[in-house]
C-alpha atoms as a PDB file:
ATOM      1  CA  UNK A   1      19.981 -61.176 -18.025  1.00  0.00           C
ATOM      2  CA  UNK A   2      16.131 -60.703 -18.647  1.00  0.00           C
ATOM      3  CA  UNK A   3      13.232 -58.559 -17.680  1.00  0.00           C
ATOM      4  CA  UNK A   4      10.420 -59.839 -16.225  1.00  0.00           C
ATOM      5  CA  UNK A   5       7.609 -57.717 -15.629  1.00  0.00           C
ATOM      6  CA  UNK A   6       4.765 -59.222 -13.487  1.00  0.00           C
ATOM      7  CA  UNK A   7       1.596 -57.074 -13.536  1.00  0.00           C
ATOM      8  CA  UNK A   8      -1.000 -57.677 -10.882  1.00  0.00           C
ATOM      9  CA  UNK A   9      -4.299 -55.969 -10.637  1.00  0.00           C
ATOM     10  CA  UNK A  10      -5.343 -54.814  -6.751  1.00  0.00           C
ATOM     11  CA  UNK A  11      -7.092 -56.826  -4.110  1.00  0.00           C
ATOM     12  CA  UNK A  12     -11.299 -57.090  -4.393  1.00  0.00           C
ATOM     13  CA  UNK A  13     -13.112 -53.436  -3.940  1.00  0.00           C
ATOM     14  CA  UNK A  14     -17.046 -53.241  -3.294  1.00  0.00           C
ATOM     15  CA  UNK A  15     -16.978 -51.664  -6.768  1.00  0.00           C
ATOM     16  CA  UNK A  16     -15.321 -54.807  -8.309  1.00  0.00           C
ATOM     17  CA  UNK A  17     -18.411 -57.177  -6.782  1.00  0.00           C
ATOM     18  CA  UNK A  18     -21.139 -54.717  -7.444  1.00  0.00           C
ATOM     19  CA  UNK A  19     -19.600 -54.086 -11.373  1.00  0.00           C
ATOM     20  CA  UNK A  20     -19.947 -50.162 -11.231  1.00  0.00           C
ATOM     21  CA  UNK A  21     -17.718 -48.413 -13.386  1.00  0.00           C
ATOM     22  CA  UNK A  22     -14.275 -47.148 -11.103  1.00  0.00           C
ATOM     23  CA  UNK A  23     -11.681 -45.445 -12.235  1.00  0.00           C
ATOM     24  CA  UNK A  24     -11.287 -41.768 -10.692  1.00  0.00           C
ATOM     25  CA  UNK A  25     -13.789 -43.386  -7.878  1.00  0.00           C
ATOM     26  CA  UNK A  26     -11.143 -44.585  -5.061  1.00  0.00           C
ATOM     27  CA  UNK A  27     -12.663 -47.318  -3.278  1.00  0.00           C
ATOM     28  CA  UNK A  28     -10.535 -49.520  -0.209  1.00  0.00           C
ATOM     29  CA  UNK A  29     -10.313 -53.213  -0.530  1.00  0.00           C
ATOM     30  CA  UNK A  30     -12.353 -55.009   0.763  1.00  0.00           C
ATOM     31  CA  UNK A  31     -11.552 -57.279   3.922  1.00  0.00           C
ATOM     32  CA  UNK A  32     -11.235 -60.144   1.087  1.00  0.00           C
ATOM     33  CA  UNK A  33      -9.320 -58.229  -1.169  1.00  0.00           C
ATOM     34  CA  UNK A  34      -6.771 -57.647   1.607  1.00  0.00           C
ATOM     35  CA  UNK A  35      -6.158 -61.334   2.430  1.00  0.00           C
ATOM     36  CA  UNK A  36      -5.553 -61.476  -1.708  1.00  0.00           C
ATOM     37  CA  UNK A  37      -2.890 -58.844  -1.240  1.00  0.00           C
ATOM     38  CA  UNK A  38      -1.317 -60.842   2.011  1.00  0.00           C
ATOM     39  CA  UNK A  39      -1.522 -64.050  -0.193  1.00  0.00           C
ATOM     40  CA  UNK A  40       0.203 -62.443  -3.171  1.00  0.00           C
ATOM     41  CA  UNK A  41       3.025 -60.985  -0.744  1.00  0.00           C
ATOM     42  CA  UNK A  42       3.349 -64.308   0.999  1.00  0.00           C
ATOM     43  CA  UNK A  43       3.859 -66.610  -2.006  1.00  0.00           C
ATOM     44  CA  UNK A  44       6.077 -63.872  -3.664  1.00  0.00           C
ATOM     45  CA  UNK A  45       8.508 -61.819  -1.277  1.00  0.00           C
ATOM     46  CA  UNK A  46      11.206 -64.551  -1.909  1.00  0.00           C
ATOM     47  CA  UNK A  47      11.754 -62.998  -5.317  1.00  0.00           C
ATOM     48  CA  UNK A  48      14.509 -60.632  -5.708  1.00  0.00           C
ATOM     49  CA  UNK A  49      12.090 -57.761  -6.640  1.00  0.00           C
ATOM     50  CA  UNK A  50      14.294 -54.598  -8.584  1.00  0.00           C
ATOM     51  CA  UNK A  51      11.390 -52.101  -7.709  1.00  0.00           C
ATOM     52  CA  UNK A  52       7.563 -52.361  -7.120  1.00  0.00           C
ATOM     53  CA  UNK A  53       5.725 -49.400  -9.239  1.00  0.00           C
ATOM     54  CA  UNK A  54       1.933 -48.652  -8.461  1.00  0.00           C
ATOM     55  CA  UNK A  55      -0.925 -46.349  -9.427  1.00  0.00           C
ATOM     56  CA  UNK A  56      -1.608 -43.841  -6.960  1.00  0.00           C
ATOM     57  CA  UNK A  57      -5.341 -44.875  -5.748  1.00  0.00           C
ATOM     58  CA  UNK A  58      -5.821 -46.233  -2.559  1.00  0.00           C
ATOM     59  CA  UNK A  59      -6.711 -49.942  -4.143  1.00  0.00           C
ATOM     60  CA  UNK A  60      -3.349 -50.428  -5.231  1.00  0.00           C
ATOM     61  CA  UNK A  61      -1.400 -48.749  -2.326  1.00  0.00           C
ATOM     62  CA  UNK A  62      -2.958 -50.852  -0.431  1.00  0.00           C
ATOM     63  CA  UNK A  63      -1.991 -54.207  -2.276  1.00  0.00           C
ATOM     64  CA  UNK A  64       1.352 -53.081  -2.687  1.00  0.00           C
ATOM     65  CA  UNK A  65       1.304 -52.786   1.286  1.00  0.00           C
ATOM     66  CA  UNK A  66       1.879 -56.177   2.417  1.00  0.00           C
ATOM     67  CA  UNK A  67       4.900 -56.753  -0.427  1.00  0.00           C
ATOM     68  CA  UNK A  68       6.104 -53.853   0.943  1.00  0.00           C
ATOM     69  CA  UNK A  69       6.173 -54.549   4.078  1.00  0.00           C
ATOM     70  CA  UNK A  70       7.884 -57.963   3.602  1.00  0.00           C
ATOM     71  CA  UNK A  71      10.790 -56.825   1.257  1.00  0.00           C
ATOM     72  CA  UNK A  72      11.634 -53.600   3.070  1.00  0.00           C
ATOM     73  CA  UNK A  73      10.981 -51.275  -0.385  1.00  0.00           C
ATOM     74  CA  UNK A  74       9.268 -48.246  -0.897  1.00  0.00           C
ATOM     75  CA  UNK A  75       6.612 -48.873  -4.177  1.00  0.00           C
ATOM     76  CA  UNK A  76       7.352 -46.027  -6.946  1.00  0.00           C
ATOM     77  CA  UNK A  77       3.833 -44.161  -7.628  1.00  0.00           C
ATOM     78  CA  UNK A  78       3.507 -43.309 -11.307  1.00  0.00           C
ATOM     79  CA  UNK A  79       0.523 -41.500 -12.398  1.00  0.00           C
ATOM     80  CA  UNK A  80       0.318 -43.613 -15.961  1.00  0.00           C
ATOM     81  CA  UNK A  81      -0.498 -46.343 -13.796  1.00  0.00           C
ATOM     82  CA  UNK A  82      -3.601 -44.698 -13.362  1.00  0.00           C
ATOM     83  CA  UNK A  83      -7.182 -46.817 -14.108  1.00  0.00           C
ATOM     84  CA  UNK A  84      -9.292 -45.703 -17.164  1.00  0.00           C
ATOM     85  CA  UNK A  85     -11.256 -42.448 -16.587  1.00  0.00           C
ATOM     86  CA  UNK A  86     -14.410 -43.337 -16.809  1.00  0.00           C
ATOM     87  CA  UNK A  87     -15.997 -39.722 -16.683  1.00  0.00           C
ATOM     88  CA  UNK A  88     -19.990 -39.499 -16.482  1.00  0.00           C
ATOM     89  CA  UNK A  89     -20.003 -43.108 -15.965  1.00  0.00           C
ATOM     90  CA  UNK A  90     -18.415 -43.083 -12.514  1.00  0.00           C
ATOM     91  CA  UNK A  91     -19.911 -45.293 -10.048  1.00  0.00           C
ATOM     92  CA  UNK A  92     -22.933 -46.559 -12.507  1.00  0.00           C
ATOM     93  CA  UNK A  93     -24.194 -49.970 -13.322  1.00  0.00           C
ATOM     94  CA  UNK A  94     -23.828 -50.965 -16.903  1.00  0.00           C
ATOM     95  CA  UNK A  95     -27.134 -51.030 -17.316  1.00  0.00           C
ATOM     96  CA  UNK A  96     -27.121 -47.380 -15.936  1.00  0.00           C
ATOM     97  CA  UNK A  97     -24.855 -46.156 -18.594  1.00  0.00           C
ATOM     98  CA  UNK A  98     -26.660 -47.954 -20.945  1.00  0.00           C
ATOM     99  CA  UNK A  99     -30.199 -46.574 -20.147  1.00  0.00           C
ATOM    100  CA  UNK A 100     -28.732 -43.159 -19.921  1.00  0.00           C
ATOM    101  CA  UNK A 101     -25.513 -42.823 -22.664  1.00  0.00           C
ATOM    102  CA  UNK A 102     -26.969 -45.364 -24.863  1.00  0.00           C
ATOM    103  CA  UNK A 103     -24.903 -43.616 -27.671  1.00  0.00           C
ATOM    104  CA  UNK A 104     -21.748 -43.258 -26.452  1.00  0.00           C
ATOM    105  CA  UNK A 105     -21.902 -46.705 -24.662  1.00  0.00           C
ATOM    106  CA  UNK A 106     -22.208 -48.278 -28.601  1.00  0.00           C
ATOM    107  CA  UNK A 107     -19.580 -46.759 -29.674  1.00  0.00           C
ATOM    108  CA  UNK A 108     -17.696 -48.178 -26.739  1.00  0.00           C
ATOM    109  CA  UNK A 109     -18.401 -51.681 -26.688  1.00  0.00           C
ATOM    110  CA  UNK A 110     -17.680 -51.235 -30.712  1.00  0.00           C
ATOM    111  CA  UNK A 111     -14.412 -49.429 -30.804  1.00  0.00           C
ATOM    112  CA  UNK A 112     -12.649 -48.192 -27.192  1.00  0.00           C
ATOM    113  CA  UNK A 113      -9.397 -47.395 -28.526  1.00  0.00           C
ATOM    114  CA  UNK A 114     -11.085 -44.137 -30.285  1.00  0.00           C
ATOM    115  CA  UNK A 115     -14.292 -43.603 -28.185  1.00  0.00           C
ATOM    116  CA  UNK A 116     -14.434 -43.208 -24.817  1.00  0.00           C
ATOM    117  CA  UNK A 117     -17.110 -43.015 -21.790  1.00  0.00           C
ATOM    118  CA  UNK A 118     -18.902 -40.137 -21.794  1.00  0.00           C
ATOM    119  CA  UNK A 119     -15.821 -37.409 -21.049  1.00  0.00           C
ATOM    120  CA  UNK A 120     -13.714 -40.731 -20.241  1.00  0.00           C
ATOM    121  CA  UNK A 121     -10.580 -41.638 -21.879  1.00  0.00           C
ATOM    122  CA  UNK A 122      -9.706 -43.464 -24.994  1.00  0.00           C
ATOM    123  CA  UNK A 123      -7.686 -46.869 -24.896  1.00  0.00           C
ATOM    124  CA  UNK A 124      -4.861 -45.237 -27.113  1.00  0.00           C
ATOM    125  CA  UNK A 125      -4.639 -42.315 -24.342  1.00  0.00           C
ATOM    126  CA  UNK A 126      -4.515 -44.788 -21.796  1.00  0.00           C
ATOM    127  CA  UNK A 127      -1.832 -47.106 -23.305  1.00  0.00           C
ATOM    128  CA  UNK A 128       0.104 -43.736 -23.986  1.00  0.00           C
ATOM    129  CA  UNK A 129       0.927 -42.925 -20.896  1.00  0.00           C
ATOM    130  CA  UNK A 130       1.224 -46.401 -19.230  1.00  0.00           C
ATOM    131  CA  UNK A 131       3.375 -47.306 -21.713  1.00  0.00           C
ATOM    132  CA  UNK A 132       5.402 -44.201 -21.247  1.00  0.00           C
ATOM    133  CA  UNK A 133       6.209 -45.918 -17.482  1.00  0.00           C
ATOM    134  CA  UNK A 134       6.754 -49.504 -18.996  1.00  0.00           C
ATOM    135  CA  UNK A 135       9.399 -47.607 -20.610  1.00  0.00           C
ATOM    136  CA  UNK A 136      10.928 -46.081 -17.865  1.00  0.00           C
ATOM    137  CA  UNK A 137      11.340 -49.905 -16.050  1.00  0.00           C
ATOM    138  CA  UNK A 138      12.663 -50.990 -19.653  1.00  0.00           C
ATOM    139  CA  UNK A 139      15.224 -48.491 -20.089  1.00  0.00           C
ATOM    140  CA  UNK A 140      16.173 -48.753 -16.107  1.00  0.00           C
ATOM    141  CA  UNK A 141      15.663 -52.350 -15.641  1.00  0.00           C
ATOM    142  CA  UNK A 142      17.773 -55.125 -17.952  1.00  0.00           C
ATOM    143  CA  UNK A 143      17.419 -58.082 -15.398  1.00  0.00           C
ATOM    144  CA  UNK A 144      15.266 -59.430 -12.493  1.00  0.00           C
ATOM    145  CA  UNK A 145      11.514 -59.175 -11.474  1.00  0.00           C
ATOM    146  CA  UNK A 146      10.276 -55.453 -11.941  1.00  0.00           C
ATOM    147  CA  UNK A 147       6.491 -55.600 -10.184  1.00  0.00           C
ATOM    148  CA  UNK A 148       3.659 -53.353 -11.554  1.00  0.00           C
ATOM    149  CA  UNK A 149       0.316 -53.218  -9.683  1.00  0.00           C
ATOM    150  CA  UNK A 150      -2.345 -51.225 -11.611  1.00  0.00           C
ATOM    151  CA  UNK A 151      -6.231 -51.563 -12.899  1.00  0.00           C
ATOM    152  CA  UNK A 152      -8.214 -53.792 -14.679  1.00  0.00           C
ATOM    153  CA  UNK A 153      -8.277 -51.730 -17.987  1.00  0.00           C
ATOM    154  CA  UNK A 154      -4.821 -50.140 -17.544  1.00  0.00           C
ATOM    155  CA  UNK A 155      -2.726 -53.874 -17.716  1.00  0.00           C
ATOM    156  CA  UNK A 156      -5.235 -55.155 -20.240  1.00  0.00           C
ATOM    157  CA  UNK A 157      -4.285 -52.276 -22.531  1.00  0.00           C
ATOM    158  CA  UNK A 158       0.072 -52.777 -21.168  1.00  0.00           C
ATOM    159  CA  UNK A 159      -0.343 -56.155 -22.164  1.00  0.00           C
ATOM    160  CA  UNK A 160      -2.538 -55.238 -25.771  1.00  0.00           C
ATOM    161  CA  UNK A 161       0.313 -53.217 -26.057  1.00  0.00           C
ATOM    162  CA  UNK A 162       3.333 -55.275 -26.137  1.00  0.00           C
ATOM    163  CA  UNK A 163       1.985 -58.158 -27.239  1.00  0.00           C
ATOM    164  CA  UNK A 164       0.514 -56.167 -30.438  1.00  0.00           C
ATOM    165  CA  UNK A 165      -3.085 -56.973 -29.625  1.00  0.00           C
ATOM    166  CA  UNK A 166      -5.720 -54.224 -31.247  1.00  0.00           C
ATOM    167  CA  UNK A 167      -5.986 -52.216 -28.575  1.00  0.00           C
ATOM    168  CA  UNK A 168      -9.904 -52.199 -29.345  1.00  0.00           C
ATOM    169  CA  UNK A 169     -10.119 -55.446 -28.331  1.00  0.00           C
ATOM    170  CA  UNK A 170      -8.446 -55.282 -25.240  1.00  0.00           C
ATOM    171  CA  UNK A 171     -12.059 -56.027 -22.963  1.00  0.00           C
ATOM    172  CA  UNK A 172     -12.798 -58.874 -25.887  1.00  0.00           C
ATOM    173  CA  UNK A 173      -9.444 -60.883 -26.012  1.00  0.00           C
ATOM    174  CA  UNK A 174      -8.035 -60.580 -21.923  1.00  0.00           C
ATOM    175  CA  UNK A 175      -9.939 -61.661 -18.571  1.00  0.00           C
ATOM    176  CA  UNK A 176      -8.559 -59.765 -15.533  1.00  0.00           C
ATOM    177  CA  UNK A 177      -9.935 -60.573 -12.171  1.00  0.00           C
ATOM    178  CA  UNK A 178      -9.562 -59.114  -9.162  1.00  0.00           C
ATOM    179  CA  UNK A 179      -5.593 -59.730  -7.763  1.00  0.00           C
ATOM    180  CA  UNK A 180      -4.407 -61.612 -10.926  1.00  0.00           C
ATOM    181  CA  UNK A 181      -1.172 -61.939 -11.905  1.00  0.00           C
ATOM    182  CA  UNK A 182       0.331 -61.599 -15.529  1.00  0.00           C
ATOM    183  CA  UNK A 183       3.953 -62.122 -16.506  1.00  0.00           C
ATOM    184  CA  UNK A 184       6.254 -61.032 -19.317  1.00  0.00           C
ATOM    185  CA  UNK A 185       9.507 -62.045 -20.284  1.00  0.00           C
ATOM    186  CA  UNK A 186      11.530 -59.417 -22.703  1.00  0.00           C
ATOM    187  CA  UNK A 187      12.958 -61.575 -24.860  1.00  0.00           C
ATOM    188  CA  UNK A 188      15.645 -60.871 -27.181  1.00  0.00           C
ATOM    189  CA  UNK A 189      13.106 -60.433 -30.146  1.00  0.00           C
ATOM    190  CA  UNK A 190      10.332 -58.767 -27.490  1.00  0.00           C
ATOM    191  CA  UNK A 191       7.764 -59.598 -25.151  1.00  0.00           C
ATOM    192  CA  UNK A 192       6.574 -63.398 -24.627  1.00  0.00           C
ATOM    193  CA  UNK A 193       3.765 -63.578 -22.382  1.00  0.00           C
ATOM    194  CA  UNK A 194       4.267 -66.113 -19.459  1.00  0.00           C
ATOM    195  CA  UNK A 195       1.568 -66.322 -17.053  1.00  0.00           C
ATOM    196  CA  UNK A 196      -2.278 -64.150 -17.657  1.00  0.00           C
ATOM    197  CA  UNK A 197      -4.962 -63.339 -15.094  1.00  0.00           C
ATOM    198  CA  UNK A 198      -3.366 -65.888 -12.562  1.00  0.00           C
ATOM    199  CA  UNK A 199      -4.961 -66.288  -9.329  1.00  0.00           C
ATOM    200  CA  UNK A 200      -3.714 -69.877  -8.831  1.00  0.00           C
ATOM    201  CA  UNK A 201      -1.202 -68.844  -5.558  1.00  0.00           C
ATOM    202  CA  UNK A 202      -4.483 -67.934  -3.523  1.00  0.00           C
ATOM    203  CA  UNK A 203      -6.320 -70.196  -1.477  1.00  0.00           C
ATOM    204  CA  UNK A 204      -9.408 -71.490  -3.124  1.00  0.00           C
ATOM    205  CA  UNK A 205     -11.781 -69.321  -1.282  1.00  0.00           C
ATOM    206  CA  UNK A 206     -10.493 -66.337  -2.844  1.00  0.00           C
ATOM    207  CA  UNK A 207      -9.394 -67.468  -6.304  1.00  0.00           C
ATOM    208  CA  UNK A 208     -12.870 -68.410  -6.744  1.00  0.00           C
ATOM    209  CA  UNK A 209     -14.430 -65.280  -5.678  1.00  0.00           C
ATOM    210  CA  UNK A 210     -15.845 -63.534  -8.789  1.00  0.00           C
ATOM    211  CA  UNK A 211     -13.399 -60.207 -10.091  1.00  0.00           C
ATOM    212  CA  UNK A 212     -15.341 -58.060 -12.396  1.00  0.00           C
END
């Protein structure tokens, strides 16, 4: 018997074309990123999914939906599924933040796990408590597909996490697009990473949509 955890990052938002900073912000899908979600549901509902845990933003209640739907289960909200708080920086362009934080923004392209967006949140407090619910599925979970569908920053820093990847590095060393899937197998001497940022079960006029 062995856990497989596939993380999947929600369906296309306006915010995830445009590139503004989202985390608190709550943006829907857009019509695109809904036919990601549908797509995701139809090439996975045969799987004989344990339990389906989400953040609690509209983005990823929504691409939970259609999974949902299919597999007759009720997704498990977990606030440490939450995305990064991004604090002043909400809803910005980069080159807002830039022009405006320049100081703070430095010191978080240098080092994120300490520093965070201007009254944001560090890496290390992120990855506390999202690992605190990868270790609710471990310690309830010893076999079968467990699903998690969170944010952009949030599985970067899961998988940083259990794959012992500097968690400063998780925006240098781990693309995430928009509705990509990433597996992990716990192994018998911990986590092997399967499958990152894969978008390959959509058709090709979403997989090749850009995902910031």
């Amino acid at each position: 018997m062995v856990l497989h955890l596939y993380l999947l990052r929600h369906g296309e938002t306006t915010l995830s074309q445009t590139g503004g900073y989202c985390g608190d912000l709550d943006p829907d899908l857009t019509p695109e990123g809904t036919a990601m979600a549908e797509s995701f549901a139809t090439a996975y509902k045969h799987l004989p999914w344990q339990a389906v845990y989400i953040s609690p933003m509209k983005r990823t209640r929504a691409t939970a939906a259609p999974l949902c739907r299919a597999i007759a289960q009720e997704p498990l909200i977990r606030e440490g599924l939450r995305e990064i708080r991004y604090g002043a920086w909400e809803g910005q362009t980069q080159a807002d933040v830039r022009d405006r934080y320049p100081e703070d923004y430095q010191k978080w392209l240098t080092e994120p796990a300490w520093n965070p967006p201007t009254q944001g949140e560090t890496a290390v407090q992120i990855a506390n408590r999202a690992m605190a619910v990868i270790a609710e599925i471990e310690a309830q979970y010893t076999d079968g597909p467990v699903l998690v569908i969170s944010h952009k920053a949030t599985i970067r820093i899961i998988l940083c996490s259990l794959l012992g990847i500097d968690l400063g590095r998780y925006r240098d060393r781990l693309d995430l697009p928009t509705c990509a899937l990433s597996v992990v197998r716990f192994e018998k001497y911990g986590p092997m990473l399967q499958r990152l940022g894969d978008r390959s079960y959509m058709p090709p006029e979403l997989s090749q949509r850009p995902g910031t």
